[in-house]
PDB file of N, CA and C in Angstrom:
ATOM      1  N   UNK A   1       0.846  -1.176   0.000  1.00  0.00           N
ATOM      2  CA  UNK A   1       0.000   0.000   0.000  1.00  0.00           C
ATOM      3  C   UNK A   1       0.887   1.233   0.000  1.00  0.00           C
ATOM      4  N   UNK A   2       0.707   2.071  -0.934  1.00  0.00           N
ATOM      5  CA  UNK A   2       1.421   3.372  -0.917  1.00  0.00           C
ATOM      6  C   UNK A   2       0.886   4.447   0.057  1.00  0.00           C
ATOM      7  N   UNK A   3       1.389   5.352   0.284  1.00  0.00           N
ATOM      8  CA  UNK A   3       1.190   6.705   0.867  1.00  0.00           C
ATOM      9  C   UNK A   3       0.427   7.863   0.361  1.00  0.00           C
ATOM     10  N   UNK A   4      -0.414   8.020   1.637  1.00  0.00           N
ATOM     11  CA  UNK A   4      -1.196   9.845   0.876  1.00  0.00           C
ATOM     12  C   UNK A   4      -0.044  10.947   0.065  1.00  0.00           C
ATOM     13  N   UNK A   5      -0.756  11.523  -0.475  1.00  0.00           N
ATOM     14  CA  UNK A   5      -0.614  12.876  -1.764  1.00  0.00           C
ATOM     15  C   UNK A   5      -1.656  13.587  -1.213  1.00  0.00           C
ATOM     16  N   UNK A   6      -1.416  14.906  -0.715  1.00  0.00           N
ATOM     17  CA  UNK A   6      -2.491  15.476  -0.875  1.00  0.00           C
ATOM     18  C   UNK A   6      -2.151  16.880  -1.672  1.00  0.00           C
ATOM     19  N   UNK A   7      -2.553  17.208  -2.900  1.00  0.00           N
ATOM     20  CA  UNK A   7      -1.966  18.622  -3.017  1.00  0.00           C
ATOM     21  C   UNK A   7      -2.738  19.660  -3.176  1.00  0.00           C
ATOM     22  N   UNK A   8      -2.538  20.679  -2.222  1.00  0.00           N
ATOM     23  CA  UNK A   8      -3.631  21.678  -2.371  1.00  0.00           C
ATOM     24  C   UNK A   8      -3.130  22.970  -3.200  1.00  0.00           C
ATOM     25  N   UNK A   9      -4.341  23.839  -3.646  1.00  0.00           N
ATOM     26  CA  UNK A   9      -3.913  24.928  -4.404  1.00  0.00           C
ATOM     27  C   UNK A   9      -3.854  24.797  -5.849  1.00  0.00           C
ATOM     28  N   UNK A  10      -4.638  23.258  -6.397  1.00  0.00           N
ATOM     29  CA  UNK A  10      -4.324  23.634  -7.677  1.00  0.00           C
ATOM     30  C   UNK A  10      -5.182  24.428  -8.519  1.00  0.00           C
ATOM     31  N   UNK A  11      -4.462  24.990  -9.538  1.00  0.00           N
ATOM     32  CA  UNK A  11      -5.394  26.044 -10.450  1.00  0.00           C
ATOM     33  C   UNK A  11      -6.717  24.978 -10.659  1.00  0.00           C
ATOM     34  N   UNK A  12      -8.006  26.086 -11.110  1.00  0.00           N
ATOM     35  CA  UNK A  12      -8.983  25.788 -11.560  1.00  0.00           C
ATOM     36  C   UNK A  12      -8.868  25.042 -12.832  1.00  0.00           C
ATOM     37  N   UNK A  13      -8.417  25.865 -13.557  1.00  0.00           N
ATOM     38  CA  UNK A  13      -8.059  25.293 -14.825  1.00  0.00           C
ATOM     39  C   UNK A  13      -7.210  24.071 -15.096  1.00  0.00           C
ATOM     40  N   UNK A  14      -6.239  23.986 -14.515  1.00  0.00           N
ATOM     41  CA  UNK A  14      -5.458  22.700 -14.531  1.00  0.00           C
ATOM     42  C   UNK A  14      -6.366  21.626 -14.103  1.00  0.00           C
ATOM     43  N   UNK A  15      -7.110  21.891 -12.716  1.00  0.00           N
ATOM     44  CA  UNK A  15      -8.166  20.790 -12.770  1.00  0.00           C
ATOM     45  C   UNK A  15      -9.046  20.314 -13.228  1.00  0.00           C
ATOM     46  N   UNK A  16      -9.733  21.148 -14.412  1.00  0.00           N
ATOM     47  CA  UNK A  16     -10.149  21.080 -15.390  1.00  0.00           C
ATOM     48  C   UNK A  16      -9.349  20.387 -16.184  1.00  0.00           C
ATOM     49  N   UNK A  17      -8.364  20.596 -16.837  1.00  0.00           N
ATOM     50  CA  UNK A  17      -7.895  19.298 -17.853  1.00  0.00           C
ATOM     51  C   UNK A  17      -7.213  18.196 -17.422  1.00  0.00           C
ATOM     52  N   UNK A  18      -7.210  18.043 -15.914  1.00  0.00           N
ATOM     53  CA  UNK A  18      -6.579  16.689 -15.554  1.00  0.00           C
ATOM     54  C   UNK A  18      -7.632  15.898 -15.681  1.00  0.00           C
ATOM     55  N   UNK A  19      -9.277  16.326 -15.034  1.00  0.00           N
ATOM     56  CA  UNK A  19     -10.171  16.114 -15.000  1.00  0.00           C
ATOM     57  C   UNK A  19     -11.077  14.840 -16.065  1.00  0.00           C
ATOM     58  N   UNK A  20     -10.731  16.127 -17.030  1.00  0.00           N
ATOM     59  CA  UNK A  20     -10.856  15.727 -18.577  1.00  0.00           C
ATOM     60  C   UNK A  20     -10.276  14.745 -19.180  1.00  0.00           C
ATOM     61  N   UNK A  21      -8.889  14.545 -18.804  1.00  0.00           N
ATOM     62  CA  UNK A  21      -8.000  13.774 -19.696  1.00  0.00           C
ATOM     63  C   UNK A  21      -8.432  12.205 -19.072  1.00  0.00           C
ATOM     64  N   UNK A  22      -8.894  12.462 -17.582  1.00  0.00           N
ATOM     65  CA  UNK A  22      -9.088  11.739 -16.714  1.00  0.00           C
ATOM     66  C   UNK A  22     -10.212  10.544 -17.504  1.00  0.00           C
ATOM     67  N   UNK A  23     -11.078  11.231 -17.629  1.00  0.00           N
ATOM     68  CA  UNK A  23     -12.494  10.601 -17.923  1.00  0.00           C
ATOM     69  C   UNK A  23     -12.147  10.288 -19.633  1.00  0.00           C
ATOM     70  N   UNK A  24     -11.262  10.904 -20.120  1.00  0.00           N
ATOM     71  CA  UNK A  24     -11.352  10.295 -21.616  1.00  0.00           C
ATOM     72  C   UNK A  24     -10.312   8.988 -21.725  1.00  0.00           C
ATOM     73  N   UNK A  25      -9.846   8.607 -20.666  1.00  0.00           N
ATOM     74  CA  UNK A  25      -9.092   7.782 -20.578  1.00  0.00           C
ATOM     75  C   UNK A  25     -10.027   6.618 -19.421  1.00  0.00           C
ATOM     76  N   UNK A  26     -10.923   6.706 -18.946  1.00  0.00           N
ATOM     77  CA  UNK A  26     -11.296   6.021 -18.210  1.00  0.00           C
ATOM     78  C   UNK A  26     -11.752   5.620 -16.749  1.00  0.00           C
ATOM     79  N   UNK A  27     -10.775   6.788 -16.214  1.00  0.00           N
ATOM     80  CA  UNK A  27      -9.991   6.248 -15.100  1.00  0.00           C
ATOM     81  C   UNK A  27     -10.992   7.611 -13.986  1.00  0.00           C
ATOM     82  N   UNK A  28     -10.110   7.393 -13.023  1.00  0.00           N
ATOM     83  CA  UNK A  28     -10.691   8.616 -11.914  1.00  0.00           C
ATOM     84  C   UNK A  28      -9.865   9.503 -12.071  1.00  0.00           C
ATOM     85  N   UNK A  29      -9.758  10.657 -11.787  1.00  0.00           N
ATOM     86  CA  UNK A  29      -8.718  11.794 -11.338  1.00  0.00           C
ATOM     87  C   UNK A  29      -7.189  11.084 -11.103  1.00  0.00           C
ATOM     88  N   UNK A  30      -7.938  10.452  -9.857  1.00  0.00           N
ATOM     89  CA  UNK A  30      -6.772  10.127  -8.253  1.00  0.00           C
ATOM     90  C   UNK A  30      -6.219   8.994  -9.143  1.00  0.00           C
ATOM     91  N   UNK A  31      -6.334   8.643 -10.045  1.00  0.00           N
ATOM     92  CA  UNK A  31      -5.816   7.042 -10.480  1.00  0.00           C
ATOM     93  C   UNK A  31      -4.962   7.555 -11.584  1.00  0.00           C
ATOM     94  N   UNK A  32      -5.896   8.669 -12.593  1.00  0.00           N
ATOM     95  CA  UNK A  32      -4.721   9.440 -13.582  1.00  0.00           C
ATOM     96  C   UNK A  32      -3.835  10.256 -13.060  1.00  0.00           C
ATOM     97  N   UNK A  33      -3.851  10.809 -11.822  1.00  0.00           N
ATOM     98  CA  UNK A  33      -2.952  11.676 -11.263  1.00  0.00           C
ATOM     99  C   UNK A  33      -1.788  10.826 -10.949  1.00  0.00           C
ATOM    100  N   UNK A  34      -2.165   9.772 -10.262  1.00  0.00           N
ATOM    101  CA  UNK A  34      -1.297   8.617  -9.711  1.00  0.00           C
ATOM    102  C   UNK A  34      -0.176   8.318 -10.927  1.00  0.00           C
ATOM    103  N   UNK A  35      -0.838   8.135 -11.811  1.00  0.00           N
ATOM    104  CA  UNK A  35      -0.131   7.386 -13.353  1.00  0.00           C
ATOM    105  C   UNK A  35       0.974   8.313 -13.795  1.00  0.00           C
ATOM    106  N   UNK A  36       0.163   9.415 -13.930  1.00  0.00           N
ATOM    107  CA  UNK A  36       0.828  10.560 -14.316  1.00  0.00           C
ATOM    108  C   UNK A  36       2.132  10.713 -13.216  1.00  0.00           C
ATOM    109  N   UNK A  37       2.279  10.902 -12.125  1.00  0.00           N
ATOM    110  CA  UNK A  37       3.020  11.123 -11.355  1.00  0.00           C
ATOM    111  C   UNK A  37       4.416   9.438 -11.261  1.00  0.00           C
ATOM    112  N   UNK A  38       3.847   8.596 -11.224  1.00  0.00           N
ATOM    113  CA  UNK A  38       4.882   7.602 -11.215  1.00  0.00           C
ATOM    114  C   UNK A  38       5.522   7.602 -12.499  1.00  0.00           C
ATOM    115  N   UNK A  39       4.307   8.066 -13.850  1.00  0.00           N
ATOM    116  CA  UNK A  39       5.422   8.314 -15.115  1.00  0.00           C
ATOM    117  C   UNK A  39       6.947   9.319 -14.746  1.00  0.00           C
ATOM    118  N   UNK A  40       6.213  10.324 -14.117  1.00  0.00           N
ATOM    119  CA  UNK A  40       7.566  11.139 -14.146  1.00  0.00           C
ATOM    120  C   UNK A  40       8.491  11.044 -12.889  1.00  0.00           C
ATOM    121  N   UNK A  41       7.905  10.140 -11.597  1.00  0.00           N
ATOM    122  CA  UNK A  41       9.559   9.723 -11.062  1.00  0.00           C
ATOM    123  C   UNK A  41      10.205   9.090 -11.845  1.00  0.00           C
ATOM    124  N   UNK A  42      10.212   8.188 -12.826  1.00  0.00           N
ATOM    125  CA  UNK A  42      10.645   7.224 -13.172  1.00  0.00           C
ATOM    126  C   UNK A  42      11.281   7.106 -14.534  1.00  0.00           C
ATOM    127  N   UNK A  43      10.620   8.814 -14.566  1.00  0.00           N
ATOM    128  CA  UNK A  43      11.946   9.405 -16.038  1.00  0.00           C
ATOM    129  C   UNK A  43      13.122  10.436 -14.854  1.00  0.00           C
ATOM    130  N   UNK A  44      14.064   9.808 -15.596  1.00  0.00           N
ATOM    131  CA  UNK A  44      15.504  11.308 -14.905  1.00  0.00           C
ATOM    132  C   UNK A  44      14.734  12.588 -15.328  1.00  0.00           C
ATOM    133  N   UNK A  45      15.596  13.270 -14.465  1.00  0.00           N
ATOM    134  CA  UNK A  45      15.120  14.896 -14.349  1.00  0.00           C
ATOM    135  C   UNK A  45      16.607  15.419 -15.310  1.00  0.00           C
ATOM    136  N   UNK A  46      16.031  16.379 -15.430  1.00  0.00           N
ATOM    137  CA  UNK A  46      17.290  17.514 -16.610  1.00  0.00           C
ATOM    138  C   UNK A  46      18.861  17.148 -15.422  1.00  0.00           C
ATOM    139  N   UNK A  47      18.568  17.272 -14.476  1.00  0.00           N
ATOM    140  CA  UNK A  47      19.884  17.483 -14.106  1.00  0.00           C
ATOM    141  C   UNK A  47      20.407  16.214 -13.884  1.00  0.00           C
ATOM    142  N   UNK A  48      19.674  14.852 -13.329  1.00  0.00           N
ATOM    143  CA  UNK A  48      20.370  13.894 -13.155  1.00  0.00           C
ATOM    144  C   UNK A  48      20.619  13.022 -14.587  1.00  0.00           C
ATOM    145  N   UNK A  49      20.138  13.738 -15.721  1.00  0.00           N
ATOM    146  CA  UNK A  49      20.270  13.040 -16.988  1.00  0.00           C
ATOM    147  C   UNK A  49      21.906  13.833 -17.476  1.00  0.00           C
ATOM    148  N   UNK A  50      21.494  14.941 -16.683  1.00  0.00           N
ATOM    149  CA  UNK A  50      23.325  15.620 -17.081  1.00  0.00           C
ATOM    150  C   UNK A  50      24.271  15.288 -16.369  1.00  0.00           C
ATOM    151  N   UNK A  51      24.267  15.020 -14.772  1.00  0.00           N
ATOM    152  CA  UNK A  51      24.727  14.110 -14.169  1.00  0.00           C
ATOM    153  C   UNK A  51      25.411  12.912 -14.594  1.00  0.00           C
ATOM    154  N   UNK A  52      24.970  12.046 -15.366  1.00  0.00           N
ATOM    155  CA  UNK A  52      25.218  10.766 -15.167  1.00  0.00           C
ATOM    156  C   UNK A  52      26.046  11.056 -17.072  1.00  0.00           C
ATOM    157  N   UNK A  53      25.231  12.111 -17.545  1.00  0.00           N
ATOM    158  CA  UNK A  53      26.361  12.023 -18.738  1.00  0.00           C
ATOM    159  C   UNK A  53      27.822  12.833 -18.948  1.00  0.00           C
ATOM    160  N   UNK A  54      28.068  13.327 -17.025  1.00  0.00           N
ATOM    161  CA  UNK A  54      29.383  13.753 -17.184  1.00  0.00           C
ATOM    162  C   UNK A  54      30.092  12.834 -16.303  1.00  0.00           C
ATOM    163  N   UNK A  55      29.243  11.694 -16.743  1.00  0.00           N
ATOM    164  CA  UNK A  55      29.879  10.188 -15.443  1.00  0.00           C
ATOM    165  C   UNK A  55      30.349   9.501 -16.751  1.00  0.00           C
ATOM    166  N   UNK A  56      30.480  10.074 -17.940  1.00  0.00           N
ATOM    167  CA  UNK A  56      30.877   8.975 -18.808  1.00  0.00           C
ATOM    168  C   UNK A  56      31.744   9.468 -19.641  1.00  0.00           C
ATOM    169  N   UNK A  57      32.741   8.215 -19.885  1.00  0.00           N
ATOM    170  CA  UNK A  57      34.358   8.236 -20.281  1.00  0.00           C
ATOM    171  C   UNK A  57      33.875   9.006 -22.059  1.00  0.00           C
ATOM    172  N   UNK A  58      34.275   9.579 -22.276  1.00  0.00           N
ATOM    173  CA  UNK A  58      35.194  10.350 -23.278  1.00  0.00           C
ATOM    174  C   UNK A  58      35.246   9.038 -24.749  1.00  0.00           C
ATOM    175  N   UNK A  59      34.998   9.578 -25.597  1.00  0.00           N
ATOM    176  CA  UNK A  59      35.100   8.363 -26.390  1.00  0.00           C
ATOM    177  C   UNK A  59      35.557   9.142 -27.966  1.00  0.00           C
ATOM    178  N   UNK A  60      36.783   8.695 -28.216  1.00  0.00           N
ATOM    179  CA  UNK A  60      37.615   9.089 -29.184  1.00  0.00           C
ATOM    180  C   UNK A  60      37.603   8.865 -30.697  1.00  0.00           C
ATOM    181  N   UNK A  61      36.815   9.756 -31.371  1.00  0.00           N
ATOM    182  CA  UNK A  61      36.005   8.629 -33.033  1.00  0.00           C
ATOM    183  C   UNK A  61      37.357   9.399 -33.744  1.00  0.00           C
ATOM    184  N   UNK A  62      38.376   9.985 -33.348  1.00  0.00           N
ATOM    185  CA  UNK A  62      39.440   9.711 -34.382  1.00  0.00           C
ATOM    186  C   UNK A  62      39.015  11.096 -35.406  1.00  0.00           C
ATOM    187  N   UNK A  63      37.828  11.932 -35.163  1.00  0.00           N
ATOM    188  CA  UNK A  63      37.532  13.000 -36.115  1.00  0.00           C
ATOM    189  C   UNK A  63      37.280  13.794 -35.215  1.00  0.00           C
ATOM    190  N   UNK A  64      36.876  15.001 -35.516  1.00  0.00           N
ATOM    191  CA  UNK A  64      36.046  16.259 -35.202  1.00  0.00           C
ATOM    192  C   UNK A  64      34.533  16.003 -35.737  1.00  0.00           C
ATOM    193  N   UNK A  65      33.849  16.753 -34.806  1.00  0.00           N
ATOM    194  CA  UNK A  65      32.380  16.730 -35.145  1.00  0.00           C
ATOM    195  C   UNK A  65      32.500  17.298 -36.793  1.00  0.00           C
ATOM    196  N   UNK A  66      32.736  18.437 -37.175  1.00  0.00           N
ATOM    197  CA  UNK A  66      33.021  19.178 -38.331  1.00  0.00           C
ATOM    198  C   UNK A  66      33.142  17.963 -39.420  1.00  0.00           C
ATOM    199  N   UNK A  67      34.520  17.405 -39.296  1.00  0.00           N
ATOM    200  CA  UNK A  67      34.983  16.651 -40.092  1.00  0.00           C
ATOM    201  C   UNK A  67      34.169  15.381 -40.400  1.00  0.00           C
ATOM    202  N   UNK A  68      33.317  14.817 -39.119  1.00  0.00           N
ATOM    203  CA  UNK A  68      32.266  13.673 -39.220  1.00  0.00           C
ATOM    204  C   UNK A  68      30.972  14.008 -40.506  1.00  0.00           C
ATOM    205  N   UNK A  69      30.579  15.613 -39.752  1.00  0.00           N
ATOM    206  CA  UNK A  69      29.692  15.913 -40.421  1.00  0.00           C
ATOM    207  C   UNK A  69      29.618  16.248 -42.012  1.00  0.00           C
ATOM    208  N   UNK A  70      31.153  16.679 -42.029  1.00  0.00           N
ATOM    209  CA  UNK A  70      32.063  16.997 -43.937  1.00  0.00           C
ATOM    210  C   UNK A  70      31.873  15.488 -44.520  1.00  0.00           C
ATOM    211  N   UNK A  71      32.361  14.463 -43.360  1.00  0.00           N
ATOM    212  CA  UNK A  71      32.405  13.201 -44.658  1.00  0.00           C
ATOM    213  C   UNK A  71      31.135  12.482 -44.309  1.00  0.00           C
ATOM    214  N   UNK A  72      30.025  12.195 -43.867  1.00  0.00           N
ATOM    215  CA  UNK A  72      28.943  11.776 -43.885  1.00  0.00           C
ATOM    216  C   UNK A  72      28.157  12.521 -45.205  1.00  0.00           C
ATOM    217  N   UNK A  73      28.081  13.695 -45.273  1.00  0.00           N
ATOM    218  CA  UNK A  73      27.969  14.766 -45.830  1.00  0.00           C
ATOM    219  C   UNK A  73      28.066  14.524 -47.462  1.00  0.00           C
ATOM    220  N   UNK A  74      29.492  14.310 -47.573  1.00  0.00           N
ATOM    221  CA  UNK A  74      29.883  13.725 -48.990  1.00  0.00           C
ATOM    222  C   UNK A  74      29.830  12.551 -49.658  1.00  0.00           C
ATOM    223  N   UNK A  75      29.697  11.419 -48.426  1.00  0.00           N
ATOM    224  CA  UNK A  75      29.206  10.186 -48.934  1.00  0.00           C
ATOM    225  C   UNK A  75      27.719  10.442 -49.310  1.00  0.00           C
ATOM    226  N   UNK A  76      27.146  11.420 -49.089  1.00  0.00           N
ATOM    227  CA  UNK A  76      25.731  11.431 -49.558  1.00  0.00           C
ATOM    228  C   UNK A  76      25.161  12.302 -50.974  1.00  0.00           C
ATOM    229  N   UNK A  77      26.195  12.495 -51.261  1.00  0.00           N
ATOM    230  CA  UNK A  77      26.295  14.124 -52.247  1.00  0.00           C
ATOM    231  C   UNK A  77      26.220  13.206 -53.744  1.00  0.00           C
TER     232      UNK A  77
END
C-alpha cells in the first residue's frame, strides 16, 4: 500500500484538464494523477540526466564533429 498525496492549491483550470484527460481515458482523477506522477519519477530529471552524462568516459572517433559531419555529408552528395 502506498502513501497519501495530498496537493492543495491547484489552479482551476489545470483541474479542469486533468479532470478531462481523466475521464477520456477512463480512469478517476486520483488514479490518472497517480499514473501521471509515477510516469515522471521514473523518467531522470534535466539534471540527473546531465549528471550521469558527465559520469561517462570520453570516447575518441578519431575526427572532429566538423569533419564527421564533412564526410557523412559527402558520402551522400
Amino acid at each position: 500500500m502506498g502513501v497519501m498525496l495530498q496537493i492543495k492549491d491547484v489552479p482551476e483550470d489545470v483541474h479542469r484538464v486533468l479532470k478531462a484527460r481523466a475521464a477520456l481515458e477512463g480512469v478517476t482523477l486520483t488514479e490518472y494523477a497517480r499514473t501521471t506522477l509515477v510516469k515522471a519519477a521514473r523518467r531522470p530529471s534535466r539534471a540527473e540526466t546531465i549528471a550521469a552524462l558527465g559520469r561517462l568516459e570520453p570516447v575518441d572517433l578519431g575526427e572532429t564533429g566538423a569533419e564527421a559531419v564533412r564526410h557523412v555529408r559527402d558520402e551522400h552528395a
